[in-house]
ModelCIF file with pLDDT and N, C-alpha, C, O atoms, coordinates in Angstrom:
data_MODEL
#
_entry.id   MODEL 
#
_entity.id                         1 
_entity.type                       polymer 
_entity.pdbx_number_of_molecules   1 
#
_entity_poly.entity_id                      1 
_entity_poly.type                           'polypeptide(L)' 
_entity_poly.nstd_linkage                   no 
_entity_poly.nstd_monomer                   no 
_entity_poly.pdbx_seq_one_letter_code       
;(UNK)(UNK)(UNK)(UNK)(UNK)(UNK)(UNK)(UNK)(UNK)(UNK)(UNK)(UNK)(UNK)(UNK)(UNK)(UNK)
(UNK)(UNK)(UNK)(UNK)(UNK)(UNK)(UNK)(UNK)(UNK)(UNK)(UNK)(UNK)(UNK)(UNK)(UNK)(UNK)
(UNK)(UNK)(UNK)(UNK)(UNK)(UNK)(UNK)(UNK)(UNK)(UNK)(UNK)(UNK)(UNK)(UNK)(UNK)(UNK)
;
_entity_poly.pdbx_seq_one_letter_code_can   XXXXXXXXXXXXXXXXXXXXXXXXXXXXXXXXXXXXXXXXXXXXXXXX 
_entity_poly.pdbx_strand_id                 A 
#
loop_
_entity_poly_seq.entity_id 
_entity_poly_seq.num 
_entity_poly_seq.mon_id 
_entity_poly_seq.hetero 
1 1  UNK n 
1 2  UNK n 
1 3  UNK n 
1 4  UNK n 
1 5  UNK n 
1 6  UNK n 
1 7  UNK n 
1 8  UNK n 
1 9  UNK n 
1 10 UNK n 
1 11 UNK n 
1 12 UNK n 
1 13 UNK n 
1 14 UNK n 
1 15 UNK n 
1 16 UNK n 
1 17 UNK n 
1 18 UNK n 
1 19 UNK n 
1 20 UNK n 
1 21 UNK n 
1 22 UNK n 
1 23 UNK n 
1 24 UNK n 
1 25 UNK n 
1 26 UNK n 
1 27 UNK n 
1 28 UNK n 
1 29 UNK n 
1 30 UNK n 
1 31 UNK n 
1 32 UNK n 
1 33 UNK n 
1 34 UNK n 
1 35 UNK n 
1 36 UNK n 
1 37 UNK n 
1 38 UNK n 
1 39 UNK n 
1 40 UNK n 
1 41 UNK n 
1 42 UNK n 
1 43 UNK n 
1 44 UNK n 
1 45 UNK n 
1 46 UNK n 
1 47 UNK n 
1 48 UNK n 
#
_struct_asym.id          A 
_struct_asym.entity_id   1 
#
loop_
_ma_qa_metric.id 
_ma_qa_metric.mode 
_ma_qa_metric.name 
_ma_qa_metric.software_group_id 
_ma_qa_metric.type 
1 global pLDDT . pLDDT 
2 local  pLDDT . pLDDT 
#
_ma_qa_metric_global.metric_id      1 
_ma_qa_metric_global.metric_value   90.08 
_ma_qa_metric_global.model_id       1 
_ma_qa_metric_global.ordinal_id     1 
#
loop_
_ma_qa_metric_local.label_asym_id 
_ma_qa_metric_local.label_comp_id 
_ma_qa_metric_local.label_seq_id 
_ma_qa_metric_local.metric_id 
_ma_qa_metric_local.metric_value 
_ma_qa_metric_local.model_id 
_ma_qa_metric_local.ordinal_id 
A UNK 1  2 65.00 1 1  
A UNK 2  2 63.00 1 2  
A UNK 3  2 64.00 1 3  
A UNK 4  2 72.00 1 4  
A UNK 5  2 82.00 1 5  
A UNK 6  2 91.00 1 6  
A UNK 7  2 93.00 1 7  
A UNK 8  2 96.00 1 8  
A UNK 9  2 97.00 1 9  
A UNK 10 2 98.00 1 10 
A UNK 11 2 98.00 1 11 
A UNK 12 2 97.00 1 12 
A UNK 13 2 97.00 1 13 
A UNK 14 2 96.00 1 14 
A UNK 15 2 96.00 1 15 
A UNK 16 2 94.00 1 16 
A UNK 17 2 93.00 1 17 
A UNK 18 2 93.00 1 18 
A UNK 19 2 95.00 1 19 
A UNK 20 2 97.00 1 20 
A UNK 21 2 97.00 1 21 
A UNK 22 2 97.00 1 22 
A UNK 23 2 98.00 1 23 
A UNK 24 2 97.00 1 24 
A UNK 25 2 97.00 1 25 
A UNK 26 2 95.00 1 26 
A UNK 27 2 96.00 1 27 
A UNK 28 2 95.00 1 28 
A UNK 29 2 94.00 1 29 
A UNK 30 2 93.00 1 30 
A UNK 31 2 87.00 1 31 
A UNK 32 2 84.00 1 32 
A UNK 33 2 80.00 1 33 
A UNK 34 2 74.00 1 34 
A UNK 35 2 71.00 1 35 
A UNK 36 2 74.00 1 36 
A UNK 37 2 82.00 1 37 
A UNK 38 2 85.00 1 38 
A UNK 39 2 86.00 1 39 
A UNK 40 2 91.00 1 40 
A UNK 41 2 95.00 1 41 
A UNK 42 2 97.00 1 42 
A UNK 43 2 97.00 1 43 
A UNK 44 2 98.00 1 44 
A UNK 45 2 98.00 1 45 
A UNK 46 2 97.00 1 46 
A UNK 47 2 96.00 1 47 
A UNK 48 2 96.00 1 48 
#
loop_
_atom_site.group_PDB 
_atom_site.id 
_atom_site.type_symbol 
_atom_site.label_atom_id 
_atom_site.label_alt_id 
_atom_site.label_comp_id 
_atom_site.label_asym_id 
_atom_site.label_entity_id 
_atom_site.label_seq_id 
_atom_site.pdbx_PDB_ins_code 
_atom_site.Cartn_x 
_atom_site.Cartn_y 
_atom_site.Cartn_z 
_atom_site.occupancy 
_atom_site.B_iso_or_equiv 
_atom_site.pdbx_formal_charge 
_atom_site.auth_seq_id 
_atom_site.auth_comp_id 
_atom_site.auth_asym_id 
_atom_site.auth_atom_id 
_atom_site.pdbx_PDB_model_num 
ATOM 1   N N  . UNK A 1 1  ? 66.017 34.641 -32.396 1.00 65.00 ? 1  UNK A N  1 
ATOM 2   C CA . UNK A 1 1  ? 64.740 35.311 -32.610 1.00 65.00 ? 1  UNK A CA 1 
ATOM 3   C C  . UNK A 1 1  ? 64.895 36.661 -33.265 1.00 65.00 ? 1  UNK A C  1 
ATOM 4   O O  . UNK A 1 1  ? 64.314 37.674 -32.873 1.00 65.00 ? 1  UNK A O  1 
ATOM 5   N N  . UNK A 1 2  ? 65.979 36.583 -34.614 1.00 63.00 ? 2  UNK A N  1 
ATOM 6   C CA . UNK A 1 2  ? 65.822 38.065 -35.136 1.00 63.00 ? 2  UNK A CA 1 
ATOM 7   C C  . UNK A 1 2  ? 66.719 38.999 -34.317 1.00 63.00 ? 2  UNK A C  1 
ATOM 8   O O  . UNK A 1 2  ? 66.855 40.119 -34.808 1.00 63.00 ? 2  UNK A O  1 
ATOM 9   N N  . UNK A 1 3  ? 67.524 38.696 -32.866 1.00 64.00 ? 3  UNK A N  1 
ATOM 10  C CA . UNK A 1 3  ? 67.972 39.391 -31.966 1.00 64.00 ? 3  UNK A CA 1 
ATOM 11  C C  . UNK A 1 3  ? 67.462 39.879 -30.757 1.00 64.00 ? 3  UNK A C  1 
ATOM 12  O O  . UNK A 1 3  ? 68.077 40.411 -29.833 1.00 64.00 ? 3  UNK A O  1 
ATOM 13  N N  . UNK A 1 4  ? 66.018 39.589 -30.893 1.00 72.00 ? 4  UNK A N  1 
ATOM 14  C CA . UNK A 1 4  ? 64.972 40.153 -29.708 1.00 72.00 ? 4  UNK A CA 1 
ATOM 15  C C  . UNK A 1 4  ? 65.500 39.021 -28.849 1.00 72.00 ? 4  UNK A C  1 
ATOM 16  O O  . UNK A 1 4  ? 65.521 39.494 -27.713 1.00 72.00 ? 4  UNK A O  1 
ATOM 17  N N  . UNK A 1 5  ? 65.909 37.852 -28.804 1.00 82.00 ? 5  UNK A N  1 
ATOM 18  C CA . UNK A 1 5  ? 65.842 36.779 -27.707 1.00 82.00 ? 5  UNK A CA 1 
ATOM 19  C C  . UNK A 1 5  ? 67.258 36.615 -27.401 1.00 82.00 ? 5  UNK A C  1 
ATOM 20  O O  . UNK A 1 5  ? 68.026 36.985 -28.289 1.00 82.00 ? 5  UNK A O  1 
ATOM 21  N N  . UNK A 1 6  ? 67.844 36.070 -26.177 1.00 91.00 ? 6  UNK A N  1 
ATOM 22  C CA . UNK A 1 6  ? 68.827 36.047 -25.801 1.00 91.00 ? 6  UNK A CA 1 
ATOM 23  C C  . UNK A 1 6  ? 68.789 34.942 -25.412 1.00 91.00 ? 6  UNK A C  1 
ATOM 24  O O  . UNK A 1 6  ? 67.759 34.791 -24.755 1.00 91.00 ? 6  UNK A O  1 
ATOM 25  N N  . UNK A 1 7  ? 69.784 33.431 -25.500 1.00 93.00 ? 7  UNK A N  1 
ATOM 26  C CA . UNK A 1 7  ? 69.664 32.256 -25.022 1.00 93.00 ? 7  UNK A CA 1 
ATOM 27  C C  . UNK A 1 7  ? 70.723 31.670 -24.464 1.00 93.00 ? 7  UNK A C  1 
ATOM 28  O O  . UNK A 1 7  ? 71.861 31.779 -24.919 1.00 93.00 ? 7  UNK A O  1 
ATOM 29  N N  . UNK A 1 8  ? 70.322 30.800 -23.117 1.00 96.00 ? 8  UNK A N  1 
ATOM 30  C CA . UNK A 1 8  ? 71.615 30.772 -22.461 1.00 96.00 ? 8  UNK A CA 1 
ATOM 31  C C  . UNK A 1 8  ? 71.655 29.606 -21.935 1.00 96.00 ? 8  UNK A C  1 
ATOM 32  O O  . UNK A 1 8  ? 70.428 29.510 -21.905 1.00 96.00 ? 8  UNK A O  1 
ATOM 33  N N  . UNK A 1 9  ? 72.110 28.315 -21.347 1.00 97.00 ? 9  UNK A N  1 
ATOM 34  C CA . UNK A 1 9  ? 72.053 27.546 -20.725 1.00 97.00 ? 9  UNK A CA 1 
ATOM 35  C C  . UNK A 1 9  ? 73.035 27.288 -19.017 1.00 97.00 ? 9  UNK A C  1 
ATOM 36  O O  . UNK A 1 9  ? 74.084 27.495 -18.407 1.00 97.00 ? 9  UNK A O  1 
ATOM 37  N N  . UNK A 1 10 ? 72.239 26.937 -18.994 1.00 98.00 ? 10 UNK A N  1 
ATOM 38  C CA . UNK A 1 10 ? 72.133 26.762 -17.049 1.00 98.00 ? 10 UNK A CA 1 
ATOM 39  C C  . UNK A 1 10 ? 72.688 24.928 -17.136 1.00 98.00 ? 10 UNK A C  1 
ATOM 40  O O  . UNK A 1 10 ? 72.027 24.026 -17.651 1.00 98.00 ? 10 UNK A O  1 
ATOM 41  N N  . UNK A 1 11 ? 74.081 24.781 -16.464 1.00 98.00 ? 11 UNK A N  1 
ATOM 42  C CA . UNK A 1 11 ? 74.450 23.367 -16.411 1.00 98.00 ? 11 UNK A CA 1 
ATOM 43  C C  . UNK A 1 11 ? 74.689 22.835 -14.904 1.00 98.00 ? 11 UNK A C  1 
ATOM 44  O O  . UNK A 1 11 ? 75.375 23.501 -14.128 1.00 98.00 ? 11 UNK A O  1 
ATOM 45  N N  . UNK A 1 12 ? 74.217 21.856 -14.596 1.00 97.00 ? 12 UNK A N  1 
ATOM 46  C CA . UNK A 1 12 ? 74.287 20.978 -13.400 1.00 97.00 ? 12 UNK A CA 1 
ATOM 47  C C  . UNK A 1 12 ? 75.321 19.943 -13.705 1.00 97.00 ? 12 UNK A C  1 
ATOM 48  O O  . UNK A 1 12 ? 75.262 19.059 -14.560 1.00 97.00 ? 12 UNK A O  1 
ATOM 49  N N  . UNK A 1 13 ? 76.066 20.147 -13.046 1.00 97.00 ? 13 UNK A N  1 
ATOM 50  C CA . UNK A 1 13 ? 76.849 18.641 -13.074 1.00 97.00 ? 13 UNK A CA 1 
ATOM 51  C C  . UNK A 1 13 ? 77.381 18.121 -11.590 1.00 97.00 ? 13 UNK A C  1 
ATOM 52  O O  . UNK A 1 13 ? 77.754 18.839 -10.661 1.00 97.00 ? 13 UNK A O  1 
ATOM 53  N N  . UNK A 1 14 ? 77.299 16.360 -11.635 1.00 96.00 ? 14 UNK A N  1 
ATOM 54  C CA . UNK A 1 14 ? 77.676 16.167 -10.454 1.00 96.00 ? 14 UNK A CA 1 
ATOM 55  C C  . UNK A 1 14 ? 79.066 14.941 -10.244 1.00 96.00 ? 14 UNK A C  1 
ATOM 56  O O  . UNK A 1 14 ? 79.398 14.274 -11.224 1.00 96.00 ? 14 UNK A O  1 
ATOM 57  N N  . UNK A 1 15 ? 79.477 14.837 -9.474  1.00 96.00 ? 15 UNK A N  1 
ATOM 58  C CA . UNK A 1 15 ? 80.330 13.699 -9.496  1.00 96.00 ? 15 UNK A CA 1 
ATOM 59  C C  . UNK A 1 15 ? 80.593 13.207 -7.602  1.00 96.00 ? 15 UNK A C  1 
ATOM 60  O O  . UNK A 1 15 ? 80.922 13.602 -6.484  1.00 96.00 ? 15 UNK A O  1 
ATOM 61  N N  . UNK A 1 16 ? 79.921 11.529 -8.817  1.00 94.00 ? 16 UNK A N  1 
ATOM 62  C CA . UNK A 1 16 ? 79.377 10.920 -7.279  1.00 94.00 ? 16 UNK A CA 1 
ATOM 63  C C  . UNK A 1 16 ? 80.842 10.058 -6.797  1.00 94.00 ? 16 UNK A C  1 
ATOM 64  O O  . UNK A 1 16 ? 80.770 9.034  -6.118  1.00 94.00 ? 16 UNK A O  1 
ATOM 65  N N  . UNK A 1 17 ? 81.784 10.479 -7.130  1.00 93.00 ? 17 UNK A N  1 
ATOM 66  C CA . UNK A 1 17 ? 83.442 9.784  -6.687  1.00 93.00 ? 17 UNK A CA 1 
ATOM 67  C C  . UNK A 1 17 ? 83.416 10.363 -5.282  1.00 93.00 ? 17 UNK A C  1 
ATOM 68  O O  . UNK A 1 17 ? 82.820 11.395 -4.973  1.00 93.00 ? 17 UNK A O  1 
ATOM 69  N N  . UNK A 1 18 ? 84.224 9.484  -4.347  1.00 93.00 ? 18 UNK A N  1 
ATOM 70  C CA . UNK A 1 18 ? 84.261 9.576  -2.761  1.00 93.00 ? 18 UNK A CA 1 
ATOM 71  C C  . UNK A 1 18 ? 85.723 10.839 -2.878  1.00 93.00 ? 18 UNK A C  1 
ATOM 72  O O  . UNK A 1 18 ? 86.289 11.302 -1.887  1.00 93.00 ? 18 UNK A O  1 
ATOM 73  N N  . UNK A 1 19 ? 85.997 11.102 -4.010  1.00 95.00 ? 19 UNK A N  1 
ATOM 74  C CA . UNK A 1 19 ? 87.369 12.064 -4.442  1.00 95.00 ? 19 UNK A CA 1 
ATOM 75  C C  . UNK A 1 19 ? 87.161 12.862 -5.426  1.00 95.00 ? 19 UNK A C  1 
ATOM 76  O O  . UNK A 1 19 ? 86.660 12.490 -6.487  1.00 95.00 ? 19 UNK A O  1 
ATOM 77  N N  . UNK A 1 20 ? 87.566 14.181 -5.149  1.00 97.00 ? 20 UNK A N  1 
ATOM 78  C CA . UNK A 1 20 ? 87.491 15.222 -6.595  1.00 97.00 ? 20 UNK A CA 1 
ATOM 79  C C  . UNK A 1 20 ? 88.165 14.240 -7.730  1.00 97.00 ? 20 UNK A C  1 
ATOM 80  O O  . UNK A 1 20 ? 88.888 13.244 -7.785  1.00 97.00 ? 20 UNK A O  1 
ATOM 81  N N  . UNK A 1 21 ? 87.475 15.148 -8.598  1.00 97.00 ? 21 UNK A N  1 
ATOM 82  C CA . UNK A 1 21 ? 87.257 14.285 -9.864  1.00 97.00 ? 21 UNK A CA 1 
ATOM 83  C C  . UNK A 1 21 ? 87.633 15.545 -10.777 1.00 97.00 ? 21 UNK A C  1 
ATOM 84  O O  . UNK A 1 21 ? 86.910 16.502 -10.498 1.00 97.00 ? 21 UNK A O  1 
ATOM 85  N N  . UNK A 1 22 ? 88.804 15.887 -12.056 1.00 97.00 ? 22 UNK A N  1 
ATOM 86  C CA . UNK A 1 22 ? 89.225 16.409 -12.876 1.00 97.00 ? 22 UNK A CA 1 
ATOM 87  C C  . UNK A 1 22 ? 88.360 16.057 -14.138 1.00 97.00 ? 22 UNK A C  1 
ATOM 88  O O  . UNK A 1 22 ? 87.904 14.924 -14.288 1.00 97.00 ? 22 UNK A O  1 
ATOM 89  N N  . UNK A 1 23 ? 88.217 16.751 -14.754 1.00 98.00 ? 23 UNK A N  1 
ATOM 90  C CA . UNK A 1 23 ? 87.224 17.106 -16.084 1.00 98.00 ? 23 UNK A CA 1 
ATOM 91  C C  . UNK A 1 23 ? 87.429 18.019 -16.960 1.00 98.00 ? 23 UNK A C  1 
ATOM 92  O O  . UNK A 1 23 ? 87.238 19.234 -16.920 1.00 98.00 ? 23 UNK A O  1 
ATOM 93  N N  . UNK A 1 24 ? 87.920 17.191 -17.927 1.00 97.00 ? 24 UNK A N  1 
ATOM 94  C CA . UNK A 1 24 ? 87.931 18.461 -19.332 1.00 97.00 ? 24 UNK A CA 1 
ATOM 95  C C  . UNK A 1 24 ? 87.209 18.866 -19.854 1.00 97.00 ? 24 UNK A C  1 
ATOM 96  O O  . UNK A 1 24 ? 86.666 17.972 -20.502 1.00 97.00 ? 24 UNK A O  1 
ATOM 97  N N  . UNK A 1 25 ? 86.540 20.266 -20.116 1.00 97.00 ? 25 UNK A N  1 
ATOM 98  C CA . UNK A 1 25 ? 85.329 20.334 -21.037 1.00 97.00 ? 25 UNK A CA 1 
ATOM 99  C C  . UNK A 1 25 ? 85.361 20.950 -22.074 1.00 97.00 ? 25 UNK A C  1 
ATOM 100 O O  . UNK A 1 25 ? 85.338 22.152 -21.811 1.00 97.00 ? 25 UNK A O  1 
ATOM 101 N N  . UNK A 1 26 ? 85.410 20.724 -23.365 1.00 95.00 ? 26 UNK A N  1 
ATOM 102 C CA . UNK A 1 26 ? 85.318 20.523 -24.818 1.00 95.00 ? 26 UNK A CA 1 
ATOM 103 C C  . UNK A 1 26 ? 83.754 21.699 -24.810 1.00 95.00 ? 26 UNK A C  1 
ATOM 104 O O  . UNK A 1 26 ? 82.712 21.624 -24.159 1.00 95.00 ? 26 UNK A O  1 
ATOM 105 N N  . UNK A 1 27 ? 84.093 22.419 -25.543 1.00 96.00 ? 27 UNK A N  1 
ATOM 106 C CA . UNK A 1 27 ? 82.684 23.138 -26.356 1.00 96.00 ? 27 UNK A CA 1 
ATOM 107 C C  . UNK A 1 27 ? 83.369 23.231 -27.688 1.00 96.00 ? 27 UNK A C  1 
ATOM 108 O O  . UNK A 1 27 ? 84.409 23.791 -28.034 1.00 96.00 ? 27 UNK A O  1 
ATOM 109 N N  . UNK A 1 28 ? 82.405 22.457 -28.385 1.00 95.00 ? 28 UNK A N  1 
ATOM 110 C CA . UNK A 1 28 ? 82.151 21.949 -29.892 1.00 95.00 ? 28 UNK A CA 1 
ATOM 111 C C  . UNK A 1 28 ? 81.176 22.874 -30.647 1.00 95.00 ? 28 UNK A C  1 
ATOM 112 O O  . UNK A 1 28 ? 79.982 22.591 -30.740 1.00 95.00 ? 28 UNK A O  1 
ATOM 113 N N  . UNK A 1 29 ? 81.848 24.267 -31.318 1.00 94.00 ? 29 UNK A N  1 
ATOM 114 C CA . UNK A 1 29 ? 80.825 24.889 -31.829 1.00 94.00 ? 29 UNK A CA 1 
ATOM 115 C C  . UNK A 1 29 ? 80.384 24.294 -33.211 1.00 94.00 ? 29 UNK A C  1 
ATOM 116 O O  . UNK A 1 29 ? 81.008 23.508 -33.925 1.00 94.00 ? 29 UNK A O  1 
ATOM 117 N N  . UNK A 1 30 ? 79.089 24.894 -33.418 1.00 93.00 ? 30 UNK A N  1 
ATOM 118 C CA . UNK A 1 30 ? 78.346 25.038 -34.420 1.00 93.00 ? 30 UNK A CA 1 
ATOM 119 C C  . UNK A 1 30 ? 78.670 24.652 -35.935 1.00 93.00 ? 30 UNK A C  1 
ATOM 120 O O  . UNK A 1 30 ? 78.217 25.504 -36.700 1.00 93.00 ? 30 UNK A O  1 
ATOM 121 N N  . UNK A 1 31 ? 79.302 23.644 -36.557 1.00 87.00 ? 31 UNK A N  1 
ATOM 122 C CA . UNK A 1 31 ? 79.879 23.487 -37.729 1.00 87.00 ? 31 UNK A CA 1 
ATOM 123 C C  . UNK A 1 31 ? 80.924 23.575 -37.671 1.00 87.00 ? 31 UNK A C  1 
ATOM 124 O O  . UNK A 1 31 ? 81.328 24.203 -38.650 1.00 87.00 ? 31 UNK A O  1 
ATOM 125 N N  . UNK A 1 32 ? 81.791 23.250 -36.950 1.00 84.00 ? 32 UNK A N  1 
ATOM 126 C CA . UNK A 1 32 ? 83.087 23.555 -36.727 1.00 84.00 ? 32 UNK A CA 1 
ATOM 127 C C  . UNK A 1 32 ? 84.204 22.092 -36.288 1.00 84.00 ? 32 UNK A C  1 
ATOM 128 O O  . UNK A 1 32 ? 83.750 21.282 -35.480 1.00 84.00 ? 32 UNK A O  1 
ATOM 129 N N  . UNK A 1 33 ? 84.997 21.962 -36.615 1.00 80.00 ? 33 UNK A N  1 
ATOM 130 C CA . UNK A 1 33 ? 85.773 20.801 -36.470 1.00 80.00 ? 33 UNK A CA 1 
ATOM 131 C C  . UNK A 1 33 ? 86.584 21.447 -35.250 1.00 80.00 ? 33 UNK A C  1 
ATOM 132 O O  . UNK A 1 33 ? 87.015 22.598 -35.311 1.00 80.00 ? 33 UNK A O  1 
ATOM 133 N N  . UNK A 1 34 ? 86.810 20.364 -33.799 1.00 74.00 ? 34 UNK A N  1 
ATOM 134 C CA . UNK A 1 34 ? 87.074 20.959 -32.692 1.00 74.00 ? 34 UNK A CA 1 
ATOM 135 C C  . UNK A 1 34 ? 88.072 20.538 -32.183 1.00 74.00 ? 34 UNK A C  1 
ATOM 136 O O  . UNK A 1 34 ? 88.334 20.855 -31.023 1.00 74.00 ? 34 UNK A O  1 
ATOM 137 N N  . UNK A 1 35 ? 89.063 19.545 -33.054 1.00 71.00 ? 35 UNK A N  1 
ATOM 138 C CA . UNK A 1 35 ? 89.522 18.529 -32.542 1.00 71.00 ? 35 UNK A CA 1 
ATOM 139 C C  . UNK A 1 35 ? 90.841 19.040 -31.175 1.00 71.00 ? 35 UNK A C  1 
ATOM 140 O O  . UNK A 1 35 ? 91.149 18.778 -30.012 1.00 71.00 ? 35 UNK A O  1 
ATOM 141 N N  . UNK A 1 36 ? 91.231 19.878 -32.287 1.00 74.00 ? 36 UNK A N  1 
ATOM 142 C CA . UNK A 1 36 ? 92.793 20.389 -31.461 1.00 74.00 ? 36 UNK A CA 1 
ATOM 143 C C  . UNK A 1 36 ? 92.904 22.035 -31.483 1.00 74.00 ? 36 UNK A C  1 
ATOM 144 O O  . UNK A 1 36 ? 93.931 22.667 -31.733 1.00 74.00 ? 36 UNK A O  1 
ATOM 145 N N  . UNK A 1 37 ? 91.218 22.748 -31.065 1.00 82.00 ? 37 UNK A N  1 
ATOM 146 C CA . UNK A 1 37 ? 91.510 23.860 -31.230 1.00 82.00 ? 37 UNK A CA 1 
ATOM 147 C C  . UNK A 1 37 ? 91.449 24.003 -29.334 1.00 82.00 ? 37 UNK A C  1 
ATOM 148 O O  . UNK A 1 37 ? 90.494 23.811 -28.581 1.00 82.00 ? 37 UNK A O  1 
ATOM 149 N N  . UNK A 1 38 ? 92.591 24.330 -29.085 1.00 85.00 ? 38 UNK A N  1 
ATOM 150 C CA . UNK A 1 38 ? 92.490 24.848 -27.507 1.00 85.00 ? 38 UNK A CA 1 
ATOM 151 C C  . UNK A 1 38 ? 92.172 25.741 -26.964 1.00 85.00 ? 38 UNK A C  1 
ATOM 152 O O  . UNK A 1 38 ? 92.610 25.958 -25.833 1.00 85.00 ? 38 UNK A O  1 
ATOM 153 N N  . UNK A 1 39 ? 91.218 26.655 -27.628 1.00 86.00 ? 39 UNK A N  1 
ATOM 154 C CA . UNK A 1 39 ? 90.416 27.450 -27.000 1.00 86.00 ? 39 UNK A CA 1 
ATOM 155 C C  . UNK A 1 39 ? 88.912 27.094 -26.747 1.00 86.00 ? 39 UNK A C  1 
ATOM 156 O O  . UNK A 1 39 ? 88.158 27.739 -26.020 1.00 86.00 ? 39 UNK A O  1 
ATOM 157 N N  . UNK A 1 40 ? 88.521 25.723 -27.612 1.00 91.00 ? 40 UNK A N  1 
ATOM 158 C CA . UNK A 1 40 ? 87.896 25.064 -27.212 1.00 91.00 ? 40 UNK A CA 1 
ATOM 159 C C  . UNK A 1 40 ? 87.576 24.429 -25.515 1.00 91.00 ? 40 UNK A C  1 
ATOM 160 O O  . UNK A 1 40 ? 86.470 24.250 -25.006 1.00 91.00 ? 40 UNK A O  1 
ATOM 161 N N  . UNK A 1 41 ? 88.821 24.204 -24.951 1.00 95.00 ? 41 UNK A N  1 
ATOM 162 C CA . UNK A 1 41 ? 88.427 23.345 -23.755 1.00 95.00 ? 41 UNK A CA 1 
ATOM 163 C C  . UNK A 1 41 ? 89.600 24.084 -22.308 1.00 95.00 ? 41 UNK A C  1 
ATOM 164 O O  . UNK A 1 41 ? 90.791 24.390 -22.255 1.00 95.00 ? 41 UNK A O  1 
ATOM 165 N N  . UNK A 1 42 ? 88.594 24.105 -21.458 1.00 97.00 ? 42 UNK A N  1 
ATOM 166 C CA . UNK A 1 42 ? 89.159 24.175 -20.205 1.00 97.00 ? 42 UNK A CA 1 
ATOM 167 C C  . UNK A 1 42 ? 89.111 22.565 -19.387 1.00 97.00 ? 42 UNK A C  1 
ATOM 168 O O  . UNK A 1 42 ? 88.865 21.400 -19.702 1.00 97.00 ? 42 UNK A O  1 
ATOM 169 N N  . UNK A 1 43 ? 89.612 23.530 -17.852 1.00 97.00 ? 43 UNK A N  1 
ATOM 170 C CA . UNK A 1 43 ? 89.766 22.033 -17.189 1.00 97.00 ? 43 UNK A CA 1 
ATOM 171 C C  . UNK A 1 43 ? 89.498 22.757 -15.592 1.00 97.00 ? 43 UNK A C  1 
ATOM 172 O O  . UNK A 1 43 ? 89.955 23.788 -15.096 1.00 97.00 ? 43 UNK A O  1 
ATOM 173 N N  . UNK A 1 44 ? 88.347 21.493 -14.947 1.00 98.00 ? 44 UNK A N  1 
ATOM 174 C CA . UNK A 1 44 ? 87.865 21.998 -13.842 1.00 98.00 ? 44 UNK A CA 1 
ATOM 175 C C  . UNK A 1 44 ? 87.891 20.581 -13.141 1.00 98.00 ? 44 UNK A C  1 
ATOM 176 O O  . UNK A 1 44 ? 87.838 19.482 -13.694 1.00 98.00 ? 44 UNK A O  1 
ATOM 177 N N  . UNK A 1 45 ? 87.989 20.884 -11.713 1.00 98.00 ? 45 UNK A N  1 
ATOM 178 C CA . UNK A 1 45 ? 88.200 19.958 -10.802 1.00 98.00 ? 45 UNK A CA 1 
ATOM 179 C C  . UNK A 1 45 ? 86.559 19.906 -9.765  1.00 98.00 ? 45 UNK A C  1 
ATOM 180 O O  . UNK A 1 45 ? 86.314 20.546 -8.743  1.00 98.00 ? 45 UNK A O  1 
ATOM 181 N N  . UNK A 1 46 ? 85.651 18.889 -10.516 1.00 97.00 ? 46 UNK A N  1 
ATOM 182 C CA . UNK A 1 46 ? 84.078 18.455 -9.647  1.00 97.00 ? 46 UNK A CA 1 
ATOM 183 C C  . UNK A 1 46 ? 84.650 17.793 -8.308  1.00 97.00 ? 46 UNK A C  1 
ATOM 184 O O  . UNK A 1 46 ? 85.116 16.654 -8.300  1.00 97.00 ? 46 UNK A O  1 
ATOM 185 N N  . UNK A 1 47 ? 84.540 18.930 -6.734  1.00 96.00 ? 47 UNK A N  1 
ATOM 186 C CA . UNK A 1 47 ? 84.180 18.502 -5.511  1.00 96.00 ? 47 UNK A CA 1 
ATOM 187 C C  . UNK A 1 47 ? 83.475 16.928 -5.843  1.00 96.00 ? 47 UNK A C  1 
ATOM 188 O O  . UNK A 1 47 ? 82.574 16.569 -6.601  1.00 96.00 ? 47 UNK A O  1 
ATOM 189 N N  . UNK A 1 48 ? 84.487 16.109 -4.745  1.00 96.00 ? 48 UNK A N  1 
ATOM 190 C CA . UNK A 1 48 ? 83.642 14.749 -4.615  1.00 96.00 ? 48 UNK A CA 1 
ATOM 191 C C  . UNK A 1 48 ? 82.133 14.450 -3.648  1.00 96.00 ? 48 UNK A C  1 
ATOM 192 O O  . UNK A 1 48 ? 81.604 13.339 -3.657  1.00 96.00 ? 48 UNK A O  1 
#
């Protein structure tokens, strides 16, 4: 918005496994090829 607006997203995620569950997450910017850049992706472990 020109800079007046600030935008952010709010994420829910769940994992319905009877066991934690490991998850890589990939952020794929904007025009950008993401394949093997590793600052792209962390790694978090979703409570079962």
């Amino acid at each position: 918005g020109g800079g007046t607006l600030f935008f952010k997203s709010d994420v829910t995620l769940v994992n319905y496994r009877d066991t934690p569950q490991q998850v890589v997450v990939g952020f794929w910017s904007q025009g950008t090829t993401n394949t093997l850049n590793l600052a792209s992706y962390k790694s978090v472990t979703l409570p079962s």
